[in-house]
Protein backbone atom coordinates (compact mmCIF):
# COMPACT_ATOMS: atom_id res chain seq x y z
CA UNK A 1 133.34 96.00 86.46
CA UNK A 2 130.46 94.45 87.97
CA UNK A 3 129.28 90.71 88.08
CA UNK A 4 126.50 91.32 85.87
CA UNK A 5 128.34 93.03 83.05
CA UNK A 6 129.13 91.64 79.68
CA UNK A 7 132.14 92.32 79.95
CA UNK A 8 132.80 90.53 83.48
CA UNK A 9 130.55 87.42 82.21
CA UNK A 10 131.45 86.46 78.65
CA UNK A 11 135.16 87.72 79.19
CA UNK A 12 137.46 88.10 82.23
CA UNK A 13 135.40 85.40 84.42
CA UNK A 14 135.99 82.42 82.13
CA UNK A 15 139.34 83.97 81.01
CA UNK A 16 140.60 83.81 84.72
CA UNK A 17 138.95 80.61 85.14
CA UNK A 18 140.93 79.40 82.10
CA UNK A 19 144.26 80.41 83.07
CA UNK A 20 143.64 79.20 86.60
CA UNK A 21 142.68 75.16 84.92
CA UNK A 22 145.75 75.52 82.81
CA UNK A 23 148.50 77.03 84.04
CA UNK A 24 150.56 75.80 86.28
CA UNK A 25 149.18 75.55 90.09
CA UNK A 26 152.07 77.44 91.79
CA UNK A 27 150.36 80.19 88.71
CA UNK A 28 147.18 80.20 90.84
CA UNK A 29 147.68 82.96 93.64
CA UNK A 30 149.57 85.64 90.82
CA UNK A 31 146.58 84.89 88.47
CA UNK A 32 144.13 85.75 91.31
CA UNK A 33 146.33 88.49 92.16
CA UNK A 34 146.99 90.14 89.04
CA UNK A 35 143.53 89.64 87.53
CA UNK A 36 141.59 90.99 91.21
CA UNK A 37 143.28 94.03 90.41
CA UNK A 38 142.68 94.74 86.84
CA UNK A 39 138.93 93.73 88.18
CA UNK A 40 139.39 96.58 90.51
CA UNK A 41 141.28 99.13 87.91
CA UNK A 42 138.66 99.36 85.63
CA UNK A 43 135.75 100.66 87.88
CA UNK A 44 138.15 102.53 90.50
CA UNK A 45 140.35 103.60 87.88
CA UNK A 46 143.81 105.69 90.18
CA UNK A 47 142.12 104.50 93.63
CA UNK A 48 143.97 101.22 92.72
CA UNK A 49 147.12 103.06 93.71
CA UNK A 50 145.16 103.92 96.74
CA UNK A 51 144.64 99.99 97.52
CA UNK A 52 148.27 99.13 96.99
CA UNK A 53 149.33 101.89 99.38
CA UNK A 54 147.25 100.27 102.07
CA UNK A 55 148.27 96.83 100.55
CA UNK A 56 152.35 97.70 101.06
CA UNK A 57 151.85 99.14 104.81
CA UNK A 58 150.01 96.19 106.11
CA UNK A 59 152.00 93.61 104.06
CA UNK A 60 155.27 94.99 105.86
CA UNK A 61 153.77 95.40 109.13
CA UNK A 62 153.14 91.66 109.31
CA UNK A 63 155.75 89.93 110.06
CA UNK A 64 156.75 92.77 112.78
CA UNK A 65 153.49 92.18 115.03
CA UNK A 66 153.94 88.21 115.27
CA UNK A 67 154.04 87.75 118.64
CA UNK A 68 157.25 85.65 120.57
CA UNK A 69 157.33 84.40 124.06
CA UNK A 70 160.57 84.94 124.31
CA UNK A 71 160.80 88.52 123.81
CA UNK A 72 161.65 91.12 126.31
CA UNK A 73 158.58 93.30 127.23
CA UNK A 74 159.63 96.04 125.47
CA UNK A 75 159.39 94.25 122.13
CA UNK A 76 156.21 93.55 122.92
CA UNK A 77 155.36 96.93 123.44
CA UNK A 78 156.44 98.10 120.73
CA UNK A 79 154.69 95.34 118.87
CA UNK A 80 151.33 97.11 120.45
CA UNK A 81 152.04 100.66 119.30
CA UNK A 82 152.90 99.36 115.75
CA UNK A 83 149.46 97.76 116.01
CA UNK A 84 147.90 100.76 117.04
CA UNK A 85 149.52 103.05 114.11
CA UNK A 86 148.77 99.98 111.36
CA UNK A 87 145.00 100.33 112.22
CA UNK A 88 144.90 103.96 113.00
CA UNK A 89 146.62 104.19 108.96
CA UNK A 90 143.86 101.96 107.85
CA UNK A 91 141.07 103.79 109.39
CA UNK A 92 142.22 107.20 108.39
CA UNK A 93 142.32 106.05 104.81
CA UNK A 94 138.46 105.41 105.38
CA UNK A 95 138.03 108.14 107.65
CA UNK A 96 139.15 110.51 104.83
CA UNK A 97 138.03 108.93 101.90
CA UNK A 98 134.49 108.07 103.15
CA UNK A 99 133.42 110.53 106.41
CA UNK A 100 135.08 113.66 105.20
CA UNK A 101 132.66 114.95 103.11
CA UNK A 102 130.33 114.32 105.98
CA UNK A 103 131.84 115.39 108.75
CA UNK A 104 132.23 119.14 106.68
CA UNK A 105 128.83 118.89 105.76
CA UNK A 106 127.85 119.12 109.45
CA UNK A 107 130.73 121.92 110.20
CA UNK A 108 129.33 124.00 107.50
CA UNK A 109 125.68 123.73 108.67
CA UNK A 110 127.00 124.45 112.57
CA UNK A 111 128.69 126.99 111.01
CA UNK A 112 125.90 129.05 109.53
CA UNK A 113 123.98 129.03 112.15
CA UNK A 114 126.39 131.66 113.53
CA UNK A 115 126.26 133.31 110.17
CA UNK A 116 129.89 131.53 108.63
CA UNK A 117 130.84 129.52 105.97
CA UNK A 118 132.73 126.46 105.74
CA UNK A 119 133.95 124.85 102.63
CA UNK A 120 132.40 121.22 102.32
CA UNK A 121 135.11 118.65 101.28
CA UNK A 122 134.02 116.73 97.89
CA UNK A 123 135.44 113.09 97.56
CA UNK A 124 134.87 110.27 95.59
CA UNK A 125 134.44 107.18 97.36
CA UNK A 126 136.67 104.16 96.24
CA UNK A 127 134.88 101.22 95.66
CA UNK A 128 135.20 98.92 98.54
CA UNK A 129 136.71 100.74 100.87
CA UNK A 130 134.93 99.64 103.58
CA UNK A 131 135.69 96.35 102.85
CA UNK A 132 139.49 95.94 101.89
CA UNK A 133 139.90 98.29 105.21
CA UNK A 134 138.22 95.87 107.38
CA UNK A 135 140.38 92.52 105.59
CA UNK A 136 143.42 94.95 106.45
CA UNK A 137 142.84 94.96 110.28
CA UNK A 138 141.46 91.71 110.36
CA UNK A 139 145.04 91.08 108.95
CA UNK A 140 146.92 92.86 111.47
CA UNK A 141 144.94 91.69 114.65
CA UNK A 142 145.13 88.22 114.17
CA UNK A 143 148.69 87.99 113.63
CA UNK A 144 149.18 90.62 116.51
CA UNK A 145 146.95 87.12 118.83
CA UNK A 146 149.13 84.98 117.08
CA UNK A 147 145.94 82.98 115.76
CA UNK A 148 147.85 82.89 112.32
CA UNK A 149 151.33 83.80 111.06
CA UNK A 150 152.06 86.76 108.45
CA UNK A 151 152.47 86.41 104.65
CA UNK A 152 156.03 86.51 103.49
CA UNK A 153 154.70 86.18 100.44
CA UNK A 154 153.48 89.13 98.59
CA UNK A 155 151.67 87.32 96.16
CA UNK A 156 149.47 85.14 98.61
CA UNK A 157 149.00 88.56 100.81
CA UNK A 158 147.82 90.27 97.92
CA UNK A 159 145.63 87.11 96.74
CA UNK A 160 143.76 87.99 100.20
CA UNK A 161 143.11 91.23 99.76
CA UNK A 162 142.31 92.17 96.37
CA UNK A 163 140.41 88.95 95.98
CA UNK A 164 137.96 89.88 93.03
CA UNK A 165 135.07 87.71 94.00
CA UNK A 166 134.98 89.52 97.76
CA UNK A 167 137.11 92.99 96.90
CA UNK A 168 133.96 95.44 95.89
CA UNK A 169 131.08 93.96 98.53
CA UNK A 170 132.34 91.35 101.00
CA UNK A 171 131.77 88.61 102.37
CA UNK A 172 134.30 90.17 104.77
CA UNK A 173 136.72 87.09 104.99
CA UNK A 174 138.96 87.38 107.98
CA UNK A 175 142.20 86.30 107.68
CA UNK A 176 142.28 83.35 110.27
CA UNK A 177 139.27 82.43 107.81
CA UNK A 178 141.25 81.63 104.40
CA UNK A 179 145.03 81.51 105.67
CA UNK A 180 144.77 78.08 105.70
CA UNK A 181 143.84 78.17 101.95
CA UNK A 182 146.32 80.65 100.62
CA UNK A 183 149.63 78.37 100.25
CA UNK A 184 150.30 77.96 96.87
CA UNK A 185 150.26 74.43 96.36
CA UNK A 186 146.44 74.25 97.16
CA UNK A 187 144.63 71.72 94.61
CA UNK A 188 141.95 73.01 92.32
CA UNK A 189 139.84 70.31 90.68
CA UNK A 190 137.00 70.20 88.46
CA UNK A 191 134.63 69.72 90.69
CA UNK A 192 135.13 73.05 92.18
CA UNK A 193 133.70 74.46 89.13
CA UNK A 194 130.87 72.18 89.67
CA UNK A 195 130.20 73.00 92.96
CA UNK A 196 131.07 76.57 91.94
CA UNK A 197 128.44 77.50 89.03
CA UNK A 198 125.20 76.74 90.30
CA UNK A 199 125.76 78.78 93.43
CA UNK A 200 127.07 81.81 91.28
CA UNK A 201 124.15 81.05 88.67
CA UNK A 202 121.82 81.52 91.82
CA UNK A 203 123.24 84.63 92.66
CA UNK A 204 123.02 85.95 88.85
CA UNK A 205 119.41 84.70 89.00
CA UNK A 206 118.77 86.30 91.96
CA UNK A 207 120.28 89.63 91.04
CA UNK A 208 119.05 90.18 87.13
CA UNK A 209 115.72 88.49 87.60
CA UNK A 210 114.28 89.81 91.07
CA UNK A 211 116.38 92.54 92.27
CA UNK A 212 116.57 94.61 89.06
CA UNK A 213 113.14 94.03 88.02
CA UNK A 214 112.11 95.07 91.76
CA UNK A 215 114.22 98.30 91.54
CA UNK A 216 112.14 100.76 89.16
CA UNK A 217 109.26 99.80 91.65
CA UNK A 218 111.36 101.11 94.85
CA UNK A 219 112.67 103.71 93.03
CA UNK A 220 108.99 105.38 92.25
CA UNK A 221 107.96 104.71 95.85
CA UNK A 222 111.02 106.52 97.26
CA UNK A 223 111.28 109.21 95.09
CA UNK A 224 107.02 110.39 95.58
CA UNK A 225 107.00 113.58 97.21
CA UNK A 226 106.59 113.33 100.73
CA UNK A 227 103.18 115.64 100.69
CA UNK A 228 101.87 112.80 98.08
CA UNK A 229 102.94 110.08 100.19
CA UNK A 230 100.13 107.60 100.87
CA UNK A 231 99.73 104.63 103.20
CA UNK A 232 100.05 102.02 100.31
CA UNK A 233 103.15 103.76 98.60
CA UNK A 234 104.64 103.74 101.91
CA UNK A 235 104.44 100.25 102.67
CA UNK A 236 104.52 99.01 98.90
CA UNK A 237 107.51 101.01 99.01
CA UNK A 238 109.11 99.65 102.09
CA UNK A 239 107.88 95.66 101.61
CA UNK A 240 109.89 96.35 97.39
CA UNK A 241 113.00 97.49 98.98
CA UNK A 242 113.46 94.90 101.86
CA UNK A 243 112.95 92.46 98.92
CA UNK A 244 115.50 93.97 96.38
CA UNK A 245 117.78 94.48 98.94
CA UNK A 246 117.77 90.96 100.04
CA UNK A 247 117.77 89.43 96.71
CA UNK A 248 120.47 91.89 95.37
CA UNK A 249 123.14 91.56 98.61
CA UNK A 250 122.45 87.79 98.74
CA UNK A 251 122.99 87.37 94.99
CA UNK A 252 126.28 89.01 95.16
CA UNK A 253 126.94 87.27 98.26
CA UNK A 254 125.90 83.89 96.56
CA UNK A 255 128.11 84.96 93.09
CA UNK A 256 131.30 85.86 95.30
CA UNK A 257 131.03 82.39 96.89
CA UNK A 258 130.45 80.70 93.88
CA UNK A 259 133.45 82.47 92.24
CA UNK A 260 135.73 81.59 95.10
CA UNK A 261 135.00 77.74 94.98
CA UNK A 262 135.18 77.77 91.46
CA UNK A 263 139.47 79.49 92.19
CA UNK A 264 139.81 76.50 95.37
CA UNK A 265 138.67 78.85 97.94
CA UNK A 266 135.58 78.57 100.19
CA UNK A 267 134.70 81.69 101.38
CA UNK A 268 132.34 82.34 104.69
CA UNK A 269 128.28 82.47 104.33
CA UNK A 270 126.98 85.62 104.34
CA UNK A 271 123.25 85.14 104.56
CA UNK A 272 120.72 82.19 106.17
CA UNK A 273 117.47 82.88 105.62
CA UNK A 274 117.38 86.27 107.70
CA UNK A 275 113.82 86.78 106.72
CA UNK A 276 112.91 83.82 108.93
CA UNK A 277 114.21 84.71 111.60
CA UNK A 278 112.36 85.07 115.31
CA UNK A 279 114.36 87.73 117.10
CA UNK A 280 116.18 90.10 115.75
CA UNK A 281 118.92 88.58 118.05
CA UNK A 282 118.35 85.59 115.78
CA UNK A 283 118.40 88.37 112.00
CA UNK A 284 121.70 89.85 112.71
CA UNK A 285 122.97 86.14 113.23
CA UNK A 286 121.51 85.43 109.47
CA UNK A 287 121.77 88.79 108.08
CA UNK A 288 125.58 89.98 106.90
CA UNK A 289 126.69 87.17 109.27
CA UNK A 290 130.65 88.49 107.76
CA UNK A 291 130.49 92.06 109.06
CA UNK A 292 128.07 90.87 112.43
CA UNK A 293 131.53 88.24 112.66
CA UNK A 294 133.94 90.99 112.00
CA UNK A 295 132.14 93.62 114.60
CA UNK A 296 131.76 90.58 117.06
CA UNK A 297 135.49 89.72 116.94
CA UNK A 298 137.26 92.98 116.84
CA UNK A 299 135.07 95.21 118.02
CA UNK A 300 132.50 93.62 120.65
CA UNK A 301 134.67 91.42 122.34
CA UNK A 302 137.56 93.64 122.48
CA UNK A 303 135.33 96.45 124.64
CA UNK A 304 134.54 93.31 127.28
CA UNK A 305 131.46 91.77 125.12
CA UNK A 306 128.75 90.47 127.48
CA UNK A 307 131.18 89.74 130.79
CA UNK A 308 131.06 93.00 132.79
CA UNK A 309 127.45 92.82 133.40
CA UNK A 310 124.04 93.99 131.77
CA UNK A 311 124.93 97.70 131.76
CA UNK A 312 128.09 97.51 130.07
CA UNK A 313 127.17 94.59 128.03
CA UNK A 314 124.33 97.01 126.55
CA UNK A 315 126.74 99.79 125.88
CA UNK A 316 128.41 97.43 123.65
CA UNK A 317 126.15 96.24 122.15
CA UNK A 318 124.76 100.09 121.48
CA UNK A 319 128.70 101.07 120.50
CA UNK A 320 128.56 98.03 118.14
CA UNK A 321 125.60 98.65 116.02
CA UNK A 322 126.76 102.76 115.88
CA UNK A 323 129.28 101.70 114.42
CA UNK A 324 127.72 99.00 112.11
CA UNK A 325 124.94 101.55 110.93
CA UNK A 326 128.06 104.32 110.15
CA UNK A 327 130.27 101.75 108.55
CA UNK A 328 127.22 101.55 106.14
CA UNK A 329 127.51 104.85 104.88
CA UNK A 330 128.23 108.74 105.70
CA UNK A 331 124.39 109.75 106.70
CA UNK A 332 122.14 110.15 109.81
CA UNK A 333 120.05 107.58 108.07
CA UNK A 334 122.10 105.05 108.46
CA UNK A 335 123.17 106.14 112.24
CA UNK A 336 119.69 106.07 113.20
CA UNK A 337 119.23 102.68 111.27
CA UNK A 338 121.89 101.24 113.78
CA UNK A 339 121.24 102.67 116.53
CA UNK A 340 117.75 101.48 115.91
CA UNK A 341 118.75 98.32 115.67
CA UNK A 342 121.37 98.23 118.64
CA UNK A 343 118.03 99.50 121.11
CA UNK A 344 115.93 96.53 119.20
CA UNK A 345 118.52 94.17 120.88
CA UNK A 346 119.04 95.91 123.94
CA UNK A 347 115.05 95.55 124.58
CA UNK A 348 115.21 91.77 123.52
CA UNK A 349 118.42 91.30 126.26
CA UNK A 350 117.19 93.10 128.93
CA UNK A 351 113.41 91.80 128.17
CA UNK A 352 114.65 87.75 127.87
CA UNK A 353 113.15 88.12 124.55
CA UNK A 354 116.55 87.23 122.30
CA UNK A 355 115.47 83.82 122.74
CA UNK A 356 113.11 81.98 120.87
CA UNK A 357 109.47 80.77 122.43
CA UNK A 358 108.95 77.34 122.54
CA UNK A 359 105.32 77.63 121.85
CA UNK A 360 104.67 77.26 117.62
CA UNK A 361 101.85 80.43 117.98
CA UNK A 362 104.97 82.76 119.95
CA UNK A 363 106.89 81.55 117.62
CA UNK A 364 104.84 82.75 114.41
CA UNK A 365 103.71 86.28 116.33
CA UNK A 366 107.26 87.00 116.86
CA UNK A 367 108.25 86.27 113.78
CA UNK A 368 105.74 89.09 112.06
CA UNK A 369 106.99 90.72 114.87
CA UNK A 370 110.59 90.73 113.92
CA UNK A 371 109.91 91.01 109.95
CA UNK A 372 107.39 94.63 110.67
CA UNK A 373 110.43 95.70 112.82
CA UNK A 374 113.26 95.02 110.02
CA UNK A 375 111.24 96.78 107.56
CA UNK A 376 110.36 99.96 109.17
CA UNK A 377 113.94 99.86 109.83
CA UNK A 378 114.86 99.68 106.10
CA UNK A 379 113.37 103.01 105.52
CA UNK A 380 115.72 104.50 107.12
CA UNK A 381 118.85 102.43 105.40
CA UNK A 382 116.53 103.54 101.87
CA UNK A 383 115.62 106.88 102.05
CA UNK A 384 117.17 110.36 101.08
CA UNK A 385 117.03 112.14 104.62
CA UNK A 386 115.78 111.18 107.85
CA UNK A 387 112.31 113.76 107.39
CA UNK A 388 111.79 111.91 104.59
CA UNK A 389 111.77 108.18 106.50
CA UNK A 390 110.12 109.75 109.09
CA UNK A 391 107.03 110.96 106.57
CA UNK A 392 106.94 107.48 105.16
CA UNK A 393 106.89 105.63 108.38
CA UNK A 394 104.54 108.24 109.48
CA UNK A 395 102.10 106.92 106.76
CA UNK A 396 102.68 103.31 107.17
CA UNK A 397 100.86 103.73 110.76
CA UNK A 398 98.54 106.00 109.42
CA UNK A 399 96.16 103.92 106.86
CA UNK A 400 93.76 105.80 104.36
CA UNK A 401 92.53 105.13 101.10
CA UNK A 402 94.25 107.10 98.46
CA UNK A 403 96.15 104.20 96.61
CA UNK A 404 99.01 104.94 94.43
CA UNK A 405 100.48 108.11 92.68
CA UNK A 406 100.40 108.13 88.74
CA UNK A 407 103.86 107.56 89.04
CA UNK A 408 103.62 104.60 91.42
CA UNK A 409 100.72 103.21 89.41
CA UNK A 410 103.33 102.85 85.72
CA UNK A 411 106.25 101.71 87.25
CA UNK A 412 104.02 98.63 89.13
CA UNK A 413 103.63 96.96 85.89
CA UNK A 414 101.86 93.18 85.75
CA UNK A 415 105.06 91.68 85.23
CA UNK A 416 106.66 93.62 89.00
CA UNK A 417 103.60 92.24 90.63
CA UNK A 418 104.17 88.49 90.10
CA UNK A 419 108.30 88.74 90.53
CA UNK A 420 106.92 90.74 93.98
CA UNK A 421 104.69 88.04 94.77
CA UNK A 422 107.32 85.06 94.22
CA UNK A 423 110.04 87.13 96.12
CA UNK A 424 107.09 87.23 99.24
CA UNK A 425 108.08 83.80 99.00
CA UNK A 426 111.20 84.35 101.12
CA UNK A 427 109.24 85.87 104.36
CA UNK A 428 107.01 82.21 104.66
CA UNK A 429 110.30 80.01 103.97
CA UNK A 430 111.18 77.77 107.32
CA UNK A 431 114.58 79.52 109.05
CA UNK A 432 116.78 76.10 107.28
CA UNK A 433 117.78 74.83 105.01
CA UNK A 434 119.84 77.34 103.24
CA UNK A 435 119.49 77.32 99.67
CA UNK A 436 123.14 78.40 98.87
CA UNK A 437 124.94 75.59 100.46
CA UNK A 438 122.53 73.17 99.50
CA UNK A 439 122.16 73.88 96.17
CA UNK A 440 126.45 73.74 96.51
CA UNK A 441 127.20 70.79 98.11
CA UNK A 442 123.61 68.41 98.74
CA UNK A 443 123.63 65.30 96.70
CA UNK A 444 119.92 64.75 96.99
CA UNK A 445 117.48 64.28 93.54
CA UNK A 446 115.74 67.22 94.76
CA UNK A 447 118.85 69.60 94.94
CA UNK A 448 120.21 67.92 91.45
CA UNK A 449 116.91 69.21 89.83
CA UNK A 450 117.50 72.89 91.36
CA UNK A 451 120.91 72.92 90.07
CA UNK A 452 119.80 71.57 87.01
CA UNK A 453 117.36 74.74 86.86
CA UNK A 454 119.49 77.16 87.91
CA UNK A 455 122.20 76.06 85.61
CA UNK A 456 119.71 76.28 82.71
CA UNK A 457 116.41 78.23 82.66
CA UNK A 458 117.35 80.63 85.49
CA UNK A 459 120.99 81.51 84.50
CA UNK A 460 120.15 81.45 80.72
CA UNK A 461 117.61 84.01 81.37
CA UNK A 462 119.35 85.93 83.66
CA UNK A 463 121.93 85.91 80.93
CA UNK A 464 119.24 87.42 78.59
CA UNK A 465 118.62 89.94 81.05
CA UNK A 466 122.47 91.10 81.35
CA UNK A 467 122.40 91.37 77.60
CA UNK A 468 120.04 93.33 76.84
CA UNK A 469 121.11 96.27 79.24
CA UNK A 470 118.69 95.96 82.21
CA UNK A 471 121.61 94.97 85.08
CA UNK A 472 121.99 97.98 87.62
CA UNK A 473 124.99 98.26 90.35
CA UNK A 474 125.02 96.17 93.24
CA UNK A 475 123.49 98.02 95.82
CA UNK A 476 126.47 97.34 98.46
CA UNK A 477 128.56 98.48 95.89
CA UNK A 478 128.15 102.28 97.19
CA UNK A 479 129.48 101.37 100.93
């Protein structure tokens, strides 16, 4: 079930939100509970047994890993190596589910080279795998630092997890994030479904109206043949996608948000204007701010972060955005996309360049700067193989005058050019403020008349848009 279904909008979101305003409040978590995983059931189908399985390990792991002074050091040993097996369960489950097929894929191919054959493992991905494994060990490790106690109660644990505003694409909420909000006898008012709407009818707007209507337009550009590949398909191409994928990942971002406040939770931002930013120091601190959180607090700081010097403090940062680029999907493309990205930031580190120039023309050069590099890099995330980003990025250096395909030409109808045009919009916007929040929480005449909009013209065409059939997946749906 997606966001922008029928189904999700005229149906199970106001039925949830019903039961939640009338039930009882100590109702709230169970109704969460119960109704995240029906969310989940009907588009992953048996992988919800899958999700309980990890759901029952971690829940009874919990309580075992709090940590106690007082204990002899044995205890506390053994409190390590039941850390260690929790997470190594968690990743296998992804490891298995998501990187098998791959990692046969690359057996086989070694293998013929020698003139053998290897079977290639098949699997369908659960939906959100990535995800719920990542709010699993965030879980586990912060109970293991004793930064928050374990759920005894199953209902609140499984509240966390199988949260349907965040379960399919994030944010990635860590625990020490919402434990504070999961007790059952949390208030929810009214005016969290005020505060709630307009930030979800933003992200509705911003998925149905841009992102969809932006896709057909990618979708030529990526699939012309790479020997009809021409400088302005290329970077048509490239500038469509960075938009859709911006407008489409922010939307949901913005939708899950809004969802949560409208239950009584407030879950992290995931997005601040990344498209504005200086340094690409400064884009993966506004871009996916959740997972750059997530790899930052379990991952980075864990292998010694920046406090054993610059060489080791780059090999983090390197291991890091590996690991970030993988987590996005089973494909060199998305290796070299972070490993792209991890030497962009080792260059701005080692360079003093991760900082921002005080002078207003640096400023402006390095943010074109910064926006060139993030898109070439989003040919990688986009396309099919690496020869294939490789041919396109190979044309956007190489300018001629060919134009557009046939192909190209139909799909960039009138009506893609002026969305394409408004969503430009977003690379000129100053770095604050962010429209989410304020459009949330700002009590100012000008952010009354944007809610006002979004509430009505934007969300009531959006709405027209969902009807009639012209929605498409979330794009972070597939990770």
């Amino acid at each position: 079930m997606s966001f922008v279904s029928p189904l999700f909008l005229w149906y199970f979101m106001p039925a949830v939100l019903i039961a939640v305003l009338v039930l009882p409040r100590s109702w709230r978590n169970g109704i969460v509970a119960v109704g995240s995983l029906i969310f989940y059931a009907t588009g992953a189908g048996a992988f919800t047994l899958l999700l309980l399985a990890c759901m029952v390990v971690n829940y009874a792991a919990g309580p075992a890993l709090e940590p106690n002074p007082w204990s002899p050091p044995r205890l506390h040993s053994r409190r390590r190596t039941l850390l260690i097996c929790v997470i190594a369960f968690d990743l296998s489950i992804l490891l298995v589910w998501k990187y098998a097929g791959f990692a046969t894929e690359q057996i086989a191919w070694f293998a013929q080279l020698f003139g053998g054959d290897f079977p290639v493992a098949e699997l369908a991905l659960p939906i959100g795998i990535s995800f719920f494994t990542f709010h699993h060990i965030s879980y586990v490790v912060d109970i293991y630092r004793g930064e928050r106690p374990a759920l005894r109660n199953p209902v609140s644990f499984g509240t966390y997890i199988s949260m349907f505003p965040q379960l399919a694409a994030g944010p990635i909420v860590r625990y020490h994030e919402i434990a504070d909000q999961l007790p059952q006898e949390r208030s929810h008012r009214l005016d969290d479904i005020a505060a709630g709407f307009p930030r979800f009818a933003l992200g509705l707007c911003k998925k149905a109206v841009i992102a969809d209507s932006l896709a057909p337009l990618v979708d030529a550009c990526f699939s012309t043949p790479s020997e009809d590949m021409t400088f302005a398909i290329a970077w048509l191409g490239a500038i469509a996608y960075t938009l859709q994928l911006y407008f489409d990942f922010s939307g949901y971002s913005d939708m899950a948000i809004g969802l949560g406040r409208m239950l009584g939770f407030r879950l992290p931002e995931n997005f601040a204007r990344p498209y504005s930013s200086v340094t690409v120091t400064e884009f993966w601190r506004r871009w996916h701010m959740s997972l750059s959180r997530w790899f930052r607090d379990y991952v980075y700081i864990p292998l010694g972060g920046n406090r054993g010097g610059a060489a080791k403090t780059y090999r983090n940062l390197w291991i890091v955005f590996l690991l970030t680029g993988f987590w996005h999907g089973a494909a060199w493309t998305y290796v070299v996309w972070g490993v792209y990205h991890g030497v962009l930031l080792v260059i701005e580190r080692a360079t003093g360049r991760d900082r921002t120039p005080h002078s207003p023309g640096a400023r402006l050069g390095r943010r074109v700067l910064t926006l060139l590099l993030v898109i070439v890099g989003w040919v990688f995330f986009r396309a099919p193989d690496l020869g294939y980003a490789f041919t396109m990025i190979g044309n956007m250096l190489l300018p001629d005058f060919t134009g557009l395909t046939e192909v190209v030409g139909a799909a960039f109808t009138n009506q893609r050019l002026v969305l394409l045009l408004l969503a430009l919009v977003v690379f000129f916007l100053p770095a604050s403020p962010v429209t989410g929040p304020l459009l949330e929480s700002a009590r100012t005449k000008p952010a009354a008349a944007l809610r006002v909009t979004v509430m009505t013209v934007g969300a009531l065409y959006a709405a027209i848009l969902v009807a009639t059939g012209t929605f498409s997946p979330f794009l972070y749906y597939q990770f």
